[in-house]
Protein backbone atom coordinates (compact mmCIF):
# COMPACT_ATOMS: atom_id res chain seq x y z
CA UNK A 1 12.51 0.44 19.46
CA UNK A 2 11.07 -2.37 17.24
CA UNK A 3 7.95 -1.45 15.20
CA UNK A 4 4.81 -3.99 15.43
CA UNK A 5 4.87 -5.75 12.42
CA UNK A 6 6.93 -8.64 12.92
CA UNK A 7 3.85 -12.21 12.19
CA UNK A 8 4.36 -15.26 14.45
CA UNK A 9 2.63 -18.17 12.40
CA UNK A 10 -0.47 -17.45 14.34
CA UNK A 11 -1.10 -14.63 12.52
CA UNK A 12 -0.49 -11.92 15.12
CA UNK A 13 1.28 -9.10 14.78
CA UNK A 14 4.27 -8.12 17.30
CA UNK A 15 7.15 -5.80 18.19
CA UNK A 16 10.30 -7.39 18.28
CA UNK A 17 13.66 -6.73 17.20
CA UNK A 18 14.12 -10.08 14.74
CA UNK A 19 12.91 -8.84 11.00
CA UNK A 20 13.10 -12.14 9.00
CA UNK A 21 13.33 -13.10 5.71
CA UNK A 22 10.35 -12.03 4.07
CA UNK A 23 8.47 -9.00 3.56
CA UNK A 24 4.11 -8.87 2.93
CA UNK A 25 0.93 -6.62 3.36
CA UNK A 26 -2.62 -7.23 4.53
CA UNK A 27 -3.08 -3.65 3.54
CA UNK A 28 -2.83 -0.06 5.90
CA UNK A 29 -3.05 -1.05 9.66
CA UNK A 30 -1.05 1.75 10.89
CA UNK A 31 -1.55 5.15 11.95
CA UNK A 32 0.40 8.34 10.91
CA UNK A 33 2.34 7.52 13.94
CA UNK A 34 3.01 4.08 12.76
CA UNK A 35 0.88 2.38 15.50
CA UNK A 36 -1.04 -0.54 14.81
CA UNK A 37 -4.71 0.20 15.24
CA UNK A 38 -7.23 -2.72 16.22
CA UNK A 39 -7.46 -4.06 12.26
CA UNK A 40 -5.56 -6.61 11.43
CA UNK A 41 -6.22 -7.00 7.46
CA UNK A 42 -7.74 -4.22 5.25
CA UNK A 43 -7.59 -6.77 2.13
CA UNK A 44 -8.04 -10.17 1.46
CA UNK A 45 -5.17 -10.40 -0.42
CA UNK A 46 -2.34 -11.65 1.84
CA UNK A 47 0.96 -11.18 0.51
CA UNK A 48 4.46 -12.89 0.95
CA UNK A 49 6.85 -10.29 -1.00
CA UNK A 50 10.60 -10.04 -1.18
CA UNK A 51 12.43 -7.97 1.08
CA UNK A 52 14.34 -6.32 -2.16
CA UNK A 53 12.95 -5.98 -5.79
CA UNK A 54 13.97 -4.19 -8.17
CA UNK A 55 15.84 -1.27 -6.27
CA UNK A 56 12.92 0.33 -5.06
CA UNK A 57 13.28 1.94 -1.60
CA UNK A 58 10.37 2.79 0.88
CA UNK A 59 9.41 4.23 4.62
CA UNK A 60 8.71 1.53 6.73
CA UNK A 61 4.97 2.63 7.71
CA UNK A 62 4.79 5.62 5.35
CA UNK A 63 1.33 7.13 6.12
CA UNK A 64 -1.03 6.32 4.06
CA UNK A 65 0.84 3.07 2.25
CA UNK A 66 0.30 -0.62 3.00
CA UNK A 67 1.88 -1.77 6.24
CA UNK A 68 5.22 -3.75 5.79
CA UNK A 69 5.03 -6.91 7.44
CA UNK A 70 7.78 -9.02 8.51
CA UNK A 71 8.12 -13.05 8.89
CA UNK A 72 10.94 -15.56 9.94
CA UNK A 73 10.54 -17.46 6.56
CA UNK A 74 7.51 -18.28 3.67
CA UNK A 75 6.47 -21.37 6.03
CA UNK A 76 5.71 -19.05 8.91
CA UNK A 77 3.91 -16.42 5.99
CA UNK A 78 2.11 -19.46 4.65
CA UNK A 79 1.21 -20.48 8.42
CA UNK A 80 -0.55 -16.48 9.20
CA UNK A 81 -2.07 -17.39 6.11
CA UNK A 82 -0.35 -15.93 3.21
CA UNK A 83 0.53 -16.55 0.14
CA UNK A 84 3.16 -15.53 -3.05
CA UNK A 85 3.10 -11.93 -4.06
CA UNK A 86 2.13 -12.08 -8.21
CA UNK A 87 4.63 -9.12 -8.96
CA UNK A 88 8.02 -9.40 -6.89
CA UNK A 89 7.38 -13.43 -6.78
CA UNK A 90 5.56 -14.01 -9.74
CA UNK A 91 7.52 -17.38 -10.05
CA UNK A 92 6.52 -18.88 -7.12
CA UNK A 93 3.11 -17.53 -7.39
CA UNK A 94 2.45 -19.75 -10.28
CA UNK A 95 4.16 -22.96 -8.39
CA UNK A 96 2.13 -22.08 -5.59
CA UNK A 97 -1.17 -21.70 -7.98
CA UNK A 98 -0.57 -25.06 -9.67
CA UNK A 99 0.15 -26.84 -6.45
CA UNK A 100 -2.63 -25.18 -4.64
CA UNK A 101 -4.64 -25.80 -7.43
CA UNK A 102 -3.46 -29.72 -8.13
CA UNK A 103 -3.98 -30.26 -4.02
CA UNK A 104 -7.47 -29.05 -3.92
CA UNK A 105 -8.49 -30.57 -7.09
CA UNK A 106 -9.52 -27.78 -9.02
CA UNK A 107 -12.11 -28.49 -11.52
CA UNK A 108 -12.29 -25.18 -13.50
CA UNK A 109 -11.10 -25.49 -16.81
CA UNK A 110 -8.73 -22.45 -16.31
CA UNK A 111 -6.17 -22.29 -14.13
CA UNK A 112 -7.84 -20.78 -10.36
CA UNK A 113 -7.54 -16.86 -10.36
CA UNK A 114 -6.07 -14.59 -7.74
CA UNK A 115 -9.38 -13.64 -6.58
CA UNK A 116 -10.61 -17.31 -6.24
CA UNK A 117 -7.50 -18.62 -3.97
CA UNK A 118 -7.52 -15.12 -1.90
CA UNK A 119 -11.27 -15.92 -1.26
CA UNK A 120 -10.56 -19.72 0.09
CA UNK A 121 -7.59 -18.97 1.83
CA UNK A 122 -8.84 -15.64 3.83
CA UNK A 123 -12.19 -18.30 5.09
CA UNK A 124 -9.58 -20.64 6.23
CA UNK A 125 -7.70 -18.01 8.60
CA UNK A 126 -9.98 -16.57 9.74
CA UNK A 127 -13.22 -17.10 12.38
CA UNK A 128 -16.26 -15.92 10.90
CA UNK A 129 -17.44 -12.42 13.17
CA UNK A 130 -13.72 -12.45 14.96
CA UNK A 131 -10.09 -11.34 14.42
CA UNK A 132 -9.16 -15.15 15.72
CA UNK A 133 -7.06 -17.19 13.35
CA UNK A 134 -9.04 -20.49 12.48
CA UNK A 135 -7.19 -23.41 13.23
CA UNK A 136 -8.25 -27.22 12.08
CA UNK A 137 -7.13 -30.74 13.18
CA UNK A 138 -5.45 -33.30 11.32
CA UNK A 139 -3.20 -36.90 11.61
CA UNK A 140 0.49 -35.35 11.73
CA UNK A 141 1.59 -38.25 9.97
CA UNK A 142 -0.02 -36.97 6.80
CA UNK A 143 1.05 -33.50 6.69
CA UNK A 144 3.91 -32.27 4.36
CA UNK A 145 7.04 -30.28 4.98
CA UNK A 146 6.49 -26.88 5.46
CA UNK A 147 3.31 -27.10 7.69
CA UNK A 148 3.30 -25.44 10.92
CA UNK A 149 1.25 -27.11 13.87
CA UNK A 150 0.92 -26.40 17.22
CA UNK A 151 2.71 -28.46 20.21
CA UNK A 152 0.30 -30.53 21.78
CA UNK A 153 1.99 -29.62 25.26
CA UNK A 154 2.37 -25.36 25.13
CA UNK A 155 0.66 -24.54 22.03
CA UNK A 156 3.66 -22.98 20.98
CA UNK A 157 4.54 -22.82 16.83
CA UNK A 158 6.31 -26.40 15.27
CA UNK A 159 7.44 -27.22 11.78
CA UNK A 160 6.87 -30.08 10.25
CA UNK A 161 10.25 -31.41 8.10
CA UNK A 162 11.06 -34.40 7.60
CA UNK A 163 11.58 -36.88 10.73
CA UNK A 164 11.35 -33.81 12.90
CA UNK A 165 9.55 -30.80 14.56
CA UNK A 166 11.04 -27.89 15.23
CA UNK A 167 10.55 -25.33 17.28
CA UNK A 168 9.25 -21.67 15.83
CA UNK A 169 10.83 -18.62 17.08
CA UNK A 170 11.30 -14.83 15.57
CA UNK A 171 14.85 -15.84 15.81
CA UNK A 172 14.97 -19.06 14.14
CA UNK A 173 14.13 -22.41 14.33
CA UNK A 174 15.11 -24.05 17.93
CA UNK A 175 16.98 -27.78 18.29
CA UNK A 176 14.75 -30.35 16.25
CA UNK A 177 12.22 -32.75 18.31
CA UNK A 178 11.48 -36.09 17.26
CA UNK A 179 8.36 -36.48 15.03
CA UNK A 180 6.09 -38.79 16.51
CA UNK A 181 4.85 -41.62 14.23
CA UNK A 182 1.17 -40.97 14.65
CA UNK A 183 -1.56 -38.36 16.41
CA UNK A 184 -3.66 -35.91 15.75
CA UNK A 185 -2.67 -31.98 16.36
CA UNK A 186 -3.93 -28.85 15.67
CA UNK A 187 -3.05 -27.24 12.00
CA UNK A 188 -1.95 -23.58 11.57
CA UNK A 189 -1.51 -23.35 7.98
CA UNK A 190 -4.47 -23.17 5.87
CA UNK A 191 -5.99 -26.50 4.84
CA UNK A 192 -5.38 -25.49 0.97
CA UNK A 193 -2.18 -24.64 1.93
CA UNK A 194 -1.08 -28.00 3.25
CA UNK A 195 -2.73 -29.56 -0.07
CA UNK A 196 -0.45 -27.31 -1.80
CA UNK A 197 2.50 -28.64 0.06
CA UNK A 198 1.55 -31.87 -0.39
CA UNK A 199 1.16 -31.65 -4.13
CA UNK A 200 4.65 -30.17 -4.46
CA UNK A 201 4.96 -26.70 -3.33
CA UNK A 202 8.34 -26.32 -1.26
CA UNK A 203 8.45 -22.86 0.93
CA UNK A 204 11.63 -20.60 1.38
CA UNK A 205 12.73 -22.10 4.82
CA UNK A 206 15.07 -19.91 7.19
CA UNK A 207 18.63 -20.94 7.21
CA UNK A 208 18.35 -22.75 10.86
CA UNK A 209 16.05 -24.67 9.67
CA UNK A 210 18.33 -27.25 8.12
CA UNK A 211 20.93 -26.25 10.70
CA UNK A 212 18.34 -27.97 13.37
CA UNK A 213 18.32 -31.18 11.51
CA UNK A 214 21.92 -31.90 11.09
């Protein structure tokens, strides 16, 4: 039986049987019966970790330890509103820091620190007073690759890449859709986040991804 910690780029957390790509935390939301209570983030922190690193081996939903979340790829992570894990990605951390820091036009003369991108990022995801996931709108002919919107018809999960959408599942990415030229649409991924793609950063994208374009 699949556990419940499989993230849609909503933000919400399911049972299913597809794990992903990536591995991240919001912090403990399970029980010592590894059931999901009503929290859905202890930190604001928001991790996208590797599913491997450095040979260490743990208990999915050990009692007492962080809850190991699961996504299709780091656009859907970025999307729930995630971002690089510092240790096991430290690398990408630092792209995504510059970039994130470049799109929003930092003014600081240090670089922005953990604590300062955790704090915008975890106001853009989420509602003030609610567990909802804050959405925004924006012109889809702006947005970068690697943005996730929602379909104007369903309100199911789209990435942007390139000339195309395609459609999100737990599986993989579904047959690409034209992108329309113009149009506004509602925005999953964090509004820092999309200035972050824009200024450069490119997210880990699941193998069907390209496989949908060809």
């Amino acid at each position: 039986m699949a556990r419940q910690n499989r993230v849609d780029p909503f933000g919400e957390i399911v049972a299913v049987p597809a794990r992903g790509t990536f591995m991240g935390n919001r912090g403990i939301l399970h029980d010592a019966s590894g059931r999901l209570g009503t929290a859905r983030w202890r930190l604001k922190a928001w991790l996208i970790c590797l599913t491997t690193f450095n040979d260490r081996r743990r208990q999915v939903m050990t009692p007492n330890r962080y809850t190991e979340l699961f996504f299709l790829d780091e656009a859907t992570a970025l999307a729930a509103g995630h971002r690089p894990c510092f240790e096991c990605r430290r690398r990408r951390f630092l792209a995504y820091r510059d970039a994130w820091a470049a799109g929003s036009a930092w003014t600081g003369s240090e670089p922005p620190r953990v604590a300062d991108i955790d704090g915008r990022l975890h106001a853009e995801r989420v509602m003030p007073g609610t567990r909802r996931k804050r959405t925004w709108m924006g012109g889809l002919a702006g947005l970068p690759d690697g943005t996730v919107i929602a379909d104007p018809g369903d309100g199911s999960a789209l990435l942007v890449l390139g000339r195309h959408l395609l459609p999100w599942r737990f599986e993989g990415y579904g047959r690409a859709l034209p992108r329309p030229a113009g149009g506004s649409v509602t925005i999953l991924t964090p509004p820092s986040t999309v200035a972050a793609l824009g200024a450069g950063y490119a997210p880990v994208l699941h193998p069907t991804a390209h496989e949908a374009t060809r």
